[in-house]
C-alpha atoms as a PDB file:
ATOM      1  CA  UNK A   1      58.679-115.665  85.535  1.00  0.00           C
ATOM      2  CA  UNK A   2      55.424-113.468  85.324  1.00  0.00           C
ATOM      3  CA  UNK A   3      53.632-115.855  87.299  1.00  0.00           C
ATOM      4  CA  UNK A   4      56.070-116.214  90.313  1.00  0.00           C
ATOM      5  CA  UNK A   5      56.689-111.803  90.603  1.00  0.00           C
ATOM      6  CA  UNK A   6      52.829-111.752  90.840  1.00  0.00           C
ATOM      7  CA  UNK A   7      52.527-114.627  93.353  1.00  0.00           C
ATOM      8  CA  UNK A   8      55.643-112.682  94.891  1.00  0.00           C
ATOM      9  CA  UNK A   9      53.952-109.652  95.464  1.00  0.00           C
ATOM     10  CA  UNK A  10      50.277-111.558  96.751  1.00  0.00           C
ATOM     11  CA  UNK A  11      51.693-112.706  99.319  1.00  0.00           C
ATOM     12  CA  UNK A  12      52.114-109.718 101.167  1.00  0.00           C
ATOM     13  CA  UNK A  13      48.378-109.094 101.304  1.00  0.00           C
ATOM     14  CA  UNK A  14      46.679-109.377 104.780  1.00  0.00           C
ATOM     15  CA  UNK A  15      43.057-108.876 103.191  1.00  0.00           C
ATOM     16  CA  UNK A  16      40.465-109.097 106.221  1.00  0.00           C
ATOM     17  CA  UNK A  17      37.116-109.240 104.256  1.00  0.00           C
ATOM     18  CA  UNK A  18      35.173-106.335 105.922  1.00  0.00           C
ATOM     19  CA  UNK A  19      32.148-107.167 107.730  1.00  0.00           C
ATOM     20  CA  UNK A  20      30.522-104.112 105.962  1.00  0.00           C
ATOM     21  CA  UNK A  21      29.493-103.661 102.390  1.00  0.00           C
ATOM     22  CA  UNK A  22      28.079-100.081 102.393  1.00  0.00           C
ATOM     23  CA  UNK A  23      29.332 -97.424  99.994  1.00  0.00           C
ATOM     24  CA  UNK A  24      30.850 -94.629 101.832  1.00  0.00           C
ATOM     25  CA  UNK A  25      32.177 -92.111  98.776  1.00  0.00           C
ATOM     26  CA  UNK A  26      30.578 -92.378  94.986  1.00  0.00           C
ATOM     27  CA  UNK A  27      32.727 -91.115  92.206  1.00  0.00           C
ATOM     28  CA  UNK A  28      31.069 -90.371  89.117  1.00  0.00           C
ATOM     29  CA  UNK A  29      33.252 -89.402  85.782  1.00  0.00           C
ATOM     30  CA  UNK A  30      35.539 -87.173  87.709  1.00  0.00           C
ATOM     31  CA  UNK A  31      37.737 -84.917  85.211  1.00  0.00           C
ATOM     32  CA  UNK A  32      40.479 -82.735  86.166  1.00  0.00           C
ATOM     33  CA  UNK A  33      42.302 -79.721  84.256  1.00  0.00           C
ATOM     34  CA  UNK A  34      44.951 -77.452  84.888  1.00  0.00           C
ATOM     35  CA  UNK A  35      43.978 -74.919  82.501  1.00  0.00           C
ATOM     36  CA  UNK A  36      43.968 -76.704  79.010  1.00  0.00           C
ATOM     37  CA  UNK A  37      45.918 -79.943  80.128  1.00  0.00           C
ATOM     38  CA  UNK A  38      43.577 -82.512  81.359  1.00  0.00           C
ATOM     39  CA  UNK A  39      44.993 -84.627  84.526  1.00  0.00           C
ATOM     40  CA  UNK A  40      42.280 -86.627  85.649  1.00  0.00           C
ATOM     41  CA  UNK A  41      40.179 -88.464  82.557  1.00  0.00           C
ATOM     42  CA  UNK A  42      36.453 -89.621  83.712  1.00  0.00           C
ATOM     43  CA  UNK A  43      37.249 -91.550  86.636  1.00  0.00           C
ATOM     44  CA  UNK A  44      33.854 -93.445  88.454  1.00  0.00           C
ATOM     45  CA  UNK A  45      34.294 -95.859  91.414  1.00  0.00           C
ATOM     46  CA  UNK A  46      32.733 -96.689  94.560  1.00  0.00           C
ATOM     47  CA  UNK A  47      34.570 -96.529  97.652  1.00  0.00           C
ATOM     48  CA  UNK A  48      33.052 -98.510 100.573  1.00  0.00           C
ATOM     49  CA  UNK A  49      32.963 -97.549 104.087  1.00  0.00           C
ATOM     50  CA  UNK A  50      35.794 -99.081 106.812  1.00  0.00           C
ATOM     51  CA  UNK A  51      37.841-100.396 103.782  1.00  0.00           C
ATOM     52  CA  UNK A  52      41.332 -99.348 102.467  1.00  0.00           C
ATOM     53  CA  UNK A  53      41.458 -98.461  99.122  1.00  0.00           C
ATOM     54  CA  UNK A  54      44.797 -98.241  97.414  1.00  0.00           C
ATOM     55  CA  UNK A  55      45.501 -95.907  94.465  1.00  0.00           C
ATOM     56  CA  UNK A  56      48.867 -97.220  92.661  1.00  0.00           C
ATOM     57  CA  UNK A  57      50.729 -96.458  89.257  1.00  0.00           C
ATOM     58  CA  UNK A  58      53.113 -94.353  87.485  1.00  0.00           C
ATOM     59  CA  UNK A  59      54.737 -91.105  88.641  1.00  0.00           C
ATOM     60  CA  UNK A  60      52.559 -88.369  86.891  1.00  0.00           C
ATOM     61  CA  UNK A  61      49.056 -90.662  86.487  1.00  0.00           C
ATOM     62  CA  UNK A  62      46.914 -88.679  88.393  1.00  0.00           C
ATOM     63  CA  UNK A  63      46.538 -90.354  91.830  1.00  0.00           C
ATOM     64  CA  UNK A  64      47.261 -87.479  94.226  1.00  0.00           C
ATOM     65  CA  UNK A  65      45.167 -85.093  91.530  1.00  0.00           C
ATOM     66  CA  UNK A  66      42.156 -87.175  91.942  1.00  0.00           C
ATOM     67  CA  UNK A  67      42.481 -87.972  95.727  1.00  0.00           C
ATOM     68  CA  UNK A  68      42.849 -83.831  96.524  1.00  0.00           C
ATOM     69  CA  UNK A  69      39.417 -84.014  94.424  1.00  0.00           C
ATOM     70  CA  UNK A  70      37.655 -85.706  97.263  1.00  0.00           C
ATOM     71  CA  UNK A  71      38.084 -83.170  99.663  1.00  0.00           C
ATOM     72  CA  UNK A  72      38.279 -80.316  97.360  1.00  0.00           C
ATOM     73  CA  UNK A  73      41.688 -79.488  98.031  1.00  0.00           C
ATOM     74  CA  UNK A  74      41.956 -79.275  94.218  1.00  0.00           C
ATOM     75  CA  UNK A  75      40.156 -75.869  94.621  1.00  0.00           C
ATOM     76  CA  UNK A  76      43.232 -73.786  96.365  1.00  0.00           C
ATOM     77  CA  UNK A  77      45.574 -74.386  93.215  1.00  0.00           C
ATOM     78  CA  UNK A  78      45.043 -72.090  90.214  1.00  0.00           C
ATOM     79  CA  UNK A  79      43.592 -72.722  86.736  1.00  0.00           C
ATOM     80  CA  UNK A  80      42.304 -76.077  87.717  1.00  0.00           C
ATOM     81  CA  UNK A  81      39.088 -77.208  87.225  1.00  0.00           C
ATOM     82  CA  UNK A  82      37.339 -80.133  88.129  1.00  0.00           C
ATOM     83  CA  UNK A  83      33.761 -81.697  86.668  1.00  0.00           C
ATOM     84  CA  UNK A  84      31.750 -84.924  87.643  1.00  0.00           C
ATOM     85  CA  UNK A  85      29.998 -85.130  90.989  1.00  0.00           C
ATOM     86  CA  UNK A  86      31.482 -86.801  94.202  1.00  0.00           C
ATOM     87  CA  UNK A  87      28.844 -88.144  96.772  1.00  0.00           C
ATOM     88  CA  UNK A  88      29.981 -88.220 100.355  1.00  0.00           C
ATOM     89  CA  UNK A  89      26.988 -89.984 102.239  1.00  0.00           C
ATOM     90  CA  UNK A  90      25.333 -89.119  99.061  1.00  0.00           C
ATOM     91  CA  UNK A  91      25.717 -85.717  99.760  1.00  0.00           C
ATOM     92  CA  UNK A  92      27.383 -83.988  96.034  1.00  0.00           C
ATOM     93  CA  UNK A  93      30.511 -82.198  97.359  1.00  0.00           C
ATOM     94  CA  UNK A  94      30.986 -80.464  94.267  1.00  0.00           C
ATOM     95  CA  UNK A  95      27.908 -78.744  94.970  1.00  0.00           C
ATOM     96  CA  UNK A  96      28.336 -75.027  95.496  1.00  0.00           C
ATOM     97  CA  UNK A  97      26.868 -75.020  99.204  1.00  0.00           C
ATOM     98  CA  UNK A  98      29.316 -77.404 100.434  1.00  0.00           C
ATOM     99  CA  UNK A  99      30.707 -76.130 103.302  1.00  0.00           C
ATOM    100  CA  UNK A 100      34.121 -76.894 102.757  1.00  0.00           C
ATOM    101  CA  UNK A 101      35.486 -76.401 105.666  1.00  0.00           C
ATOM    102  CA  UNK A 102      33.071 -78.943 107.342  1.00  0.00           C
ATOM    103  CA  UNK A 103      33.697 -81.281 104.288  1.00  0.00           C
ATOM    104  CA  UNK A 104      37.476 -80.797 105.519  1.00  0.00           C
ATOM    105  CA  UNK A 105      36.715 -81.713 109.071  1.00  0.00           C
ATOM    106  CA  UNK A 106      34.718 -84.667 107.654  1.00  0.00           C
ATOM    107  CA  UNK A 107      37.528 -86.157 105.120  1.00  0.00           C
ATOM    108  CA  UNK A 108      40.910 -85.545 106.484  1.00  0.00           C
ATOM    109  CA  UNK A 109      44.150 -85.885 104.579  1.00  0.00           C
ATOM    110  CA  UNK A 110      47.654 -86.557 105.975  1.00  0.00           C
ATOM    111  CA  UNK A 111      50.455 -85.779 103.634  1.00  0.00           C
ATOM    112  CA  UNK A 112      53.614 -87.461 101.573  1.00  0.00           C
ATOM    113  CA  UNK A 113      56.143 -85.679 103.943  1.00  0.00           C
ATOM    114  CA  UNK A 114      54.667 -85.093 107.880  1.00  0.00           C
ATOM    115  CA  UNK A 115      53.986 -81.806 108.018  1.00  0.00           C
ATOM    116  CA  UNK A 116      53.714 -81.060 112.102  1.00  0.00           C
ATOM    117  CA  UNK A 117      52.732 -77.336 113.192  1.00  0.00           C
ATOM    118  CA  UNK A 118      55.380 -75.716 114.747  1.00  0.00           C
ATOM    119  CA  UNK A 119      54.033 -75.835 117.866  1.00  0.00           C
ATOM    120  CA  UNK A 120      53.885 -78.553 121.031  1.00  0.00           C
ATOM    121  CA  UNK A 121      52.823 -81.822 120.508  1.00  0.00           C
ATOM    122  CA  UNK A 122      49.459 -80.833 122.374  1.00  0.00           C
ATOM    123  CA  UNK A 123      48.892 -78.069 120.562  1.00  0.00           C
ATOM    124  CA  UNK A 124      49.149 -79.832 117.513  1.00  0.00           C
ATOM    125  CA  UNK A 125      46.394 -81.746 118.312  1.00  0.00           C
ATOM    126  CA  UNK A 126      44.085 -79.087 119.673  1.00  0.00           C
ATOM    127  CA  UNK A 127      44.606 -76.884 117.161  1.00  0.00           C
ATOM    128  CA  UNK A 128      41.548 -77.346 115.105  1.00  0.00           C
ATOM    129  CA  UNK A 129      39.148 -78.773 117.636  1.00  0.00           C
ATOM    130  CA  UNK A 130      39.859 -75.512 119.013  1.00  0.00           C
ATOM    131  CA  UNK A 131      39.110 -73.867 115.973  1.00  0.00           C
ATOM    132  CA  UNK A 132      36.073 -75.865 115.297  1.00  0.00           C
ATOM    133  CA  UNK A 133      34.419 -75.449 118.721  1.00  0.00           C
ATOM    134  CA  UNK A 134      34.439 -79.258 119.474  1.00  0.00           C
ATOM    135  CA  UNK A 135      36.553 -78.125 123.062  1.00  0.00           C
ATOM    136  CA  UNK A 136      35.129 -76.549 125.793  1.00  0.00           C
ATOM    137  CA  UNK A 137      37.776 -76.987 128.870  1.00  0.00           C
ATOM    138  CA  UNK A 138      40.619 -77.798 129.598  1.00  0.00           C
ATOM    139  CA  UNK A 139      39.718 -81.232 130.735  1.00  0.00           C
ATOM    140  CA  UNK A 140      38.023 -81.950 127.417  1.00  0.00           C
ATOM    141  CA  UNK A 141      41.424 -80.834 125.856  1.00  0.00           C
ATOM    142  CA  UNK A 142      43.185 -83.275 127.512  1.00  0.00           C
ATOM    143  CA  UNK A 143      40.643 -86.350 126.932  1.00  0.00           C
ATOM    144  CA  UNK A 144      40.792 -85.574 123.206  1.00  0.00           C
ATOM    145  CA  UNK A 145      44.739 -84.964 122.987  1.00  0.00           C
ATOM    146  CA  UNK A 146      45.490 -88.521 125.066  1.00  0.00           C
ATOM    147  CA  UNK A 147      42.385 -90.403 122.385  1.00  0.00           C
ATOM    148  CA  UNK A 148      43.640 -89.096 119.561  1.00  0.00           C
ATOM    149  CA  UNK A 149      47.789 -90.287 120.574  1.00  0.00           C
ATOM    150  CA  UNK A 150      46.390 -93.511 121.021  1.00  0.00           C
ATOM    151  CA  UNK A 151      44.601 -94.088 118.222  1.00  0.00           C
ATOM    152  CA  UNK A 152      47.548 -92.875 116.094  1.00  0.00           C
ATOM    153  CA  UNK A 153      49.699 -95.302 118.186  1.00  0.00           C
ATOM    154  CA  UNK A 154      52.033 -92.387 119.552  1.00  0.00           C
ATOM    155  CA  UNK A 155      50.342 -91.633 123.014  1.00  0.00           C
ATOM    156  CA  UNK A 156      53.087 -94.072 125.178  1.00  0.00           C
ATOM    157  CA  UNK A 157      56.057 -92.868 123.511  1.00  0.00           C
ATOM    158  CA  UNK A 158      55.187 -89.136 124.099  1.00  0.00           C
ATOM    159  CA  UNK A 159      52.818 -88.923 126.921  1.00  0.00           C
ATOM    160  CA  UNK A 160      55.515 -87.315 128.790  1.00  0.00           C
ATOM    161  CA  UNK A 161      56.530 -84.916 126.339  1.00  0.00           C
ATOM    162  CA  UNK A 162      53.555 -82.829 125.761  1.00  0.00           C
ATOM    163  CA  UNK A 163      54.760 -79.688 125.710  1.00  0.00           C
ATOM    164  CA  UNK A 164      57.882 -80.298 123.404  1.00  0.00           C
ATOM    165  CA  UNK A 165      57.243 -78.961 119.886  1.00  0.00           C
ATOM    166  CA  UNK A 166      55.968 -81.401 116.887  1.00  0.00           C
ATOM    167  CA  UNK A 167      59.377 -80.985 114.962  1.00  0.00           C
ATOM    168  CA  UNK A 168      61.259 -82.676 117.840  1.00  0.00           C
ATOM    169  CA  UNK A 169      59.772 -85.916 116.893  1.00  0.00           C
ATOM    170  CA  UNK A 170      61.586 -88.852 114.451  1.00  0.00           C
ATOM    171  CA  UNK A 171      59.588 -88.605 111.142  1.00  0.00           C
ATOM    172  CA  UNK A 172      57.842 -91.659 111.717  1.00  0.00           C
ATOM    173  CA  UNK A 173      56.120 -90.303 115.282  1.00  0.00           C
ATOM    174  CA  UNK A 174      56.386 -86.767 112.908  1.00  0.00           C
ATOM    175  CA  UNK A 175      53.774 -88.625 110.536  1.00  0.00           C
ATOM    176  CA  UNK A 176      51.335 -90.452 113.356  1.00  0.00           C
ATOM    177  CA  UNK A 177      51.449 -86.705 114.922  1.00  0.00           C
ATOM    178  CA  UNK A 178      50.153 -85.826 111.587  1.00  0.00           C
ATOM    179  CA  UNK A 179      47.746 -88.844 112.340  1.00  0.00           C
ATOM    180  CA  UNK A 180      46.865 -87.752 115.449  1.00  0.00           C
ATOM    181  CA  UNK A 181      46.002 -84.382 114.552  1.00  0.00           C
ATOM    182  CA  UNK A 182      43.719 -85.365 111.496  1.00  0.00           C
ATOM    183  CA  UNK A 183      41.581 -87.991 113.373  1.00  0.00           C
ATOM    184  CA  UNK A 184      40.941 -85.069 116.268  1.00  0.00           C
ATOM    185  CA  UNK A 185      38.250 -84.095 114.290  1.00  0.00           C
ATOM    186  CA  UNK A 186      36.973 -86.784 114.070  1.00  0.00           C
ATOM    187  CA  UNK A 187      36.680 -87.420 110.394  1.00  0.00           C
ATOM    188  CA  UNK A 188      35.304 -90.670 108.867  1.00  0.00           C
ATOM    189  CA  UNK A 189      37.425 -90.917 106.032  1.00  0.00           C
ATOM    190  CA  UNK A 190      41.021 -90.526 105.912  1.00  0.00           C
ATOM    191  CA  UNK A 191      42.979 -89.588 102.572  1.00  0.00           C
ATOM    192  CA  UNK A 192      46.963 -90.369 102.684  1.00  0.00           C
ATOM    193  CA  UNK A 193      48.603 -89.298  99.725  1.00  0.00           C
ATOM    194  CA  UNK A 194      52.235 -91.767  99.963  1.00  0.00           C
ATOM    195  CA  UNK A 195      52.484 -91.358 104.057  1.00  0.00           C
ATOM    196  CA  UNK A 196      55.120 -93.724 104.315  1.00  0.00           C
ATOM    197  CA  UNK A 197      57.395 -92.357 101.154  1.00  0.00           C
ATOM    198  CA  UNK A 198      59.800 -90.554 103.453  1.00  0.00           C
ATOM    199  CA  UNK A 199      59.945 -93.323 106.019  1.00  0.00           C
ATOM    200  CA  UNK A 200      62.075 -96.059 107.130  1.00  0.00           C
ATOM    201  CA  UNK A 201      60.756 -99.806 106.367  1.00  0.00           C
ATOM    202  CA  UNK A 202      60.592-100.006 110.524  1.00  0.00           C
ATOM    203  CA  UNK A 203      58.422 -96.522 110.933  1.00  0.00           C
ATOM    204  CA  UNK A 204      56.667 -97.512 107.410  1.00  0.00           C
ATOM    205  CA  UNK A 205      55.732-100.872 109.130  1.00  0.00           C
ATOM    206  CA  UNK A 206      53.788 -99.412 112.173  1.00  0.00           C
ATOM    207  CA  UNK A 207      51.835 -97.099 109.850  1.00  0.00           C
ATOM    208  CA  UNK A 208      50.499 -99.610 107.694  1.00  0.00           C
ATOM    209  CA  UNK A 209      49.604-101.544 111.472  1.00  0.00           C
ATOM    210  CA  UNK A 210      48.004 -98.130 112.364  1.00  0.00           C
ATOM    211  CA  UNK A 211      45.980 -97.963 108.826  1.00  0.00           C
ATOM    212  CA  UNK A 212      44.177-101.795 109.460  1.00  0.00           C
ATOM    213  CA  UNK A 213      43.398-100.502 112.784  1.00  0.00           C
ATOM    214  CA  UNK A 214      41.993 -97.335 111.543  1.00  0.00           C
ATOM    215  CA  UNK A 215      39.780 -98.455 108.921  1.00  0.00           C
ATOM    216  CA  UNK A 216      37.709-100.198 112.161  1.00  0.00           C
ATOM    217  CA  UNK A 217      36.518 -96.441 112.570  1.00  0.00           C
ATOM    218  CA  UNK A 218      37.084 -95.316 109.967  1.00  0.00           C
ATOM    219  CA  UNK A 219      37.353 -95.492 105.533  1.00  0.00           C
ATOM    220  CA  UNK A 220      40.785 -95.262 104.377  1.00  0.00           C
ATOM    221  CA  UNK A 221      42.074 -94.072 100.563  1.00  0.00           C
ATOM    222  CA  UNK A 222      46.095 -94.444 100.127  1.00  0.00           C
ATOM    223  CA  UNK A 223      47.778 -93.398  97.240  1.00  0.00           C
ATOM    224  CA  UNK A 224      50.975 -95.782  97.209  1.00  0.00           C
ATOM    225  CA  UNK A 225      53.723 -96.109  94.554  1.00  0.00           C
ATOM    226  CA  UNK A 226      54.495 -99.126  97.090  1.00  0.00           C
ATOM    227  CA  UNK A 227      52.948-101.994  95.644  1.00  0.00           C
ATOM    228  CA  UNK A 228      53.797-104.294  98.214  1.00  0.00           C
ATOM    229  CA  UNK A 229      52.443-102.046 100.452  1.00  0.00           C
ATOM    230  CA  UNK A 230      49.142-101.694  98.532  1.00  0.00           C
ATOM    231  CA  UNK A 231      48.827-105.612  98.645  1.00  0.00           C
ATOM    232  CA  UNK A 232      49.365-105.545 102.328  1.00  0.00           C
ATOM    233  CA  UNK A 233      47.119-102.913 103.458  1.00  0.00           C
ATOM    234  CA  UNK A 234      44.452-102.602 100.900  1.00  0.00           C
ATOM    235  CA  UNK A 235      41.030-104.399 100.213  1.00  0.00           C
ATOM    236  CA  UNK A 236      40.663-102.962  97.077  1.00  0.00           C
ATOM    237  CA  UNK A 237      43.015-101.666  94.554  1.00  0.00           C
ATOM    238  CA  UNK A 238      42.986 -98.796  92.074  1.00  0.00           C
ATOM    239  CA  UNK A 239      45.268 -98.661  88.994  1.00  0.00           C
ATOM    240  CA  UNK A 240      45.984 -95.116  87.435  1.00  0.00           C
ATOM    241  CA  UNK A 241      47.720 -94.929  83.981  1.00  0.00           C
ATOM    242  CA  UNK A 242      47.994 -90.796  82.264  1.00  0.00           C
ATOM    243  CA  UNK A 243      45.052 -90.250  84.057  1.00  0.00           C
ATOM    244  CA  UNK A 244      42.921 -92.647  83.268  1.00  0.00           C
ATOM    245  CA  UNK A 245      41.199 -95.546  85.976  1.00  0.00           C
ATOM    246  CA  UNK A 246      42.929 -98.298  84.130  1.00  0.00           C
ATOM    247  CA  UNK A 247      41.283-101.168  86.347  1.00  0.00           C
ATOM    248  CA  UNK A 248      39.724-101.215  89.863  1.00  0.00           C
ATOM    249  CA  UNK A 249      39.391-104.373  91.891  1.00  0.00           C
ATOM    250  CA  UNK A 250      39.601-106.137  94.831  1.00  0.00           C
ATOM    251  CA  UNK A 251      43.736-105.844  95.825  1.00  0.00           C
ATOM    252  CA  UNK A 252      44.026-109.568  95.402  1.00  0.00           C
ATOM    253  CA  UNK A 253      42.582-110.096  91.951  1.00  0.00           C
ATOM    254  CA  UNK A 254      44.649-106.839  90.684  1.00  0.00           C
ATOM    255  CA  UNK A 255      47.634-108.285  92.112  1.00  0.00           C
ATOM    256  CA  UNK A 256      47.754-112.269  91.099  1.00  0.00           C
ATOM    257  CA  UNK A 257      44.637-112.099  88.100  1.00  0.00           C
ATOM    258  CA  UNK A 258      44.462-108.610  87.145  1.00  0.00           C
ATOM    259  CA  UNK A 259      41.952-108.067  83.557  1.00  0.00           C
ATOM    260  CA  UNK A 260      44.014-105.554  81.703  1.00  0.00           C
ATOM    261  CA  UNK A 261      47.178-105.963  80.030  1.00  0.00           C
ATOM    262  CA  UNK A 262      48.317-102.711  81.467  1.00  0.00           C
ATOM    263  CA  UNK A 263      47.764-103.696  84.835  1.00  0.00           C
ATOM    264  CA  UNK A 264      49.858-106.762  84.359  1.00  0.00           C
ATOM    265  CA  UNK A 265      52.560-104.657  83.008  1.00  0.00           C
ATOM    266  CA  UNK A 266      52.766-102.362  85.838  1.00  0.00           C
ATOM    267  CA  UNK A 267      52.631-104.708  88.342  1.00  0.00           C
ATOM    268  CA  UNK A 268      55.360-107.057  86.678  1.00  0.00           C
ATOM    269  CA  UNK A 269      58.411-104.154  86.363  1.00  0.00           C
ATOM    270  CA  UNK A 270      57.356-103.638  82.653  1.00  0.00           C
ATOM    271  CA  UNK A 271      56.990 -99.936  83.085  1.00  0.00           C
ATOM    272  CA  UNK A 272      56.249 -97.541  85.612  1.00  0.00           C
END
């Protein structure tokens, strides 16, 4: 019965091997506290470049605490704290001269619930390349909104509805606005803390399609309680338990032979 719900779940994964082995973020015994509690317990990986990486398990574990750590978003909430080093192209983000709004620009992060300005669908997208000086005209504008729409997979269903505002849009076009807008910038990695947990299975279906063709470009970390969807999507696989990095693998050993007896409760229905 164990057997056949792993084999169950394995065969949803569409692992492409990537053609690239190169380590894009380095993680080294990451801890996280809100004041005295501690969230996030020593957590180390290796994240490699134009992969997916999947972070799955239990309400409460720690995932979207340790994925805000890797673009420092951790440091807008109050009374939380965060020690161990994260290298970014070997580059220690923790490191006081960060610029973190660069960092930001660098590692963008689309949200559980889309979160569109309320604003057109252009400006939307402009926004921060305004912002950021990457713009100059009009024209350039333009280039960068219609790129951006098509690499989030939106720019044929709204490409005559520019000027209506963000909010107008069904949430799943709400969330590849969201899409959109973060890879305007330009970033090379892309954090997506549960993007499809508000969707329908038919919008949650051409997000995962947009995610394998965004890792091309670009490295992708998910934080999923959507195992299926982990399996699908994801070359490697991350399992959080109260905090802790339980096991980390390639997505197809952690779903049909994972090591730890935890995992293989999770991933059964045991708990979770």
């Amino acid at each position: 019965m164990t057997d056949n719900k792993i084999v169950s779940i394995s065969k949803f994964n569409k692992l492409k091997k990537s053609t690239s082995t190169k380590v894009k973020i380095v993680v080294q015994n990451i801890s996280v506290f809100y004041g005295e509690k501690k969230a996030v317990d020593n957590i180390s990986m290796n994240i490699n470049q134009n992969e997916v990486t999947s972070l799955i398990g239990p309400s409460g574990c720690g995932k979207s605490t340790f994925i805000r750590c890797i673009n420092r978003m951790n440091d807008v909430i109050e009374n939380c704290k965060v020690e161990g080093n994260i290298f970014f192209d070997k580059t220690n983000i923790n490191n006081p001269s960060v610029d973190i709004v660069k960092l930001r620009t660098s590692i963008g992060m689309v949200f559980q619930k889309p979160n569109p300005f309320p604003k057109s669908i252009y400006d939307n997208i402009v926004y921060a390349p305004r912002l950021h000086g990457l713009v100059s005209s009009k024209n350039e504008e333009k280039e960068l909104v219609e790129k951006s729409l098509i690499e989030a997979g939106l720019f044929n269903e709204v490409k005559d509805r520019l000027d209506d505002s963000g909010t107008s849009l069904s949430g799943g076009q709400q969330q590849r606005l969201c899409i959109a807008r973060a890879v305007a910038v330009n970033p090379s990695v892309i954090l997506m803390d549960e993007p499809c947990s508000s969707l329908d299975p038919v919008a949650t279906a051409v997000i995962e399609e947009l995610i394998d063709e965004l890792k091309k470009k670009r490295t992708i970390i998910i934080v999923t309680h959507n195992m299926q969807q982990a399996a699908r999507v994801s070359e490697k696989t991350a399992f959080f338990h109260l905090g802790k990095l339980i096991e980390f693998s390639d997505t197809e050993t952690i779903f049909t032979k994972p090591k730890q007896k935890q995992t293989l409760g999770y991933i059964t229905g045991r708990y979770g």
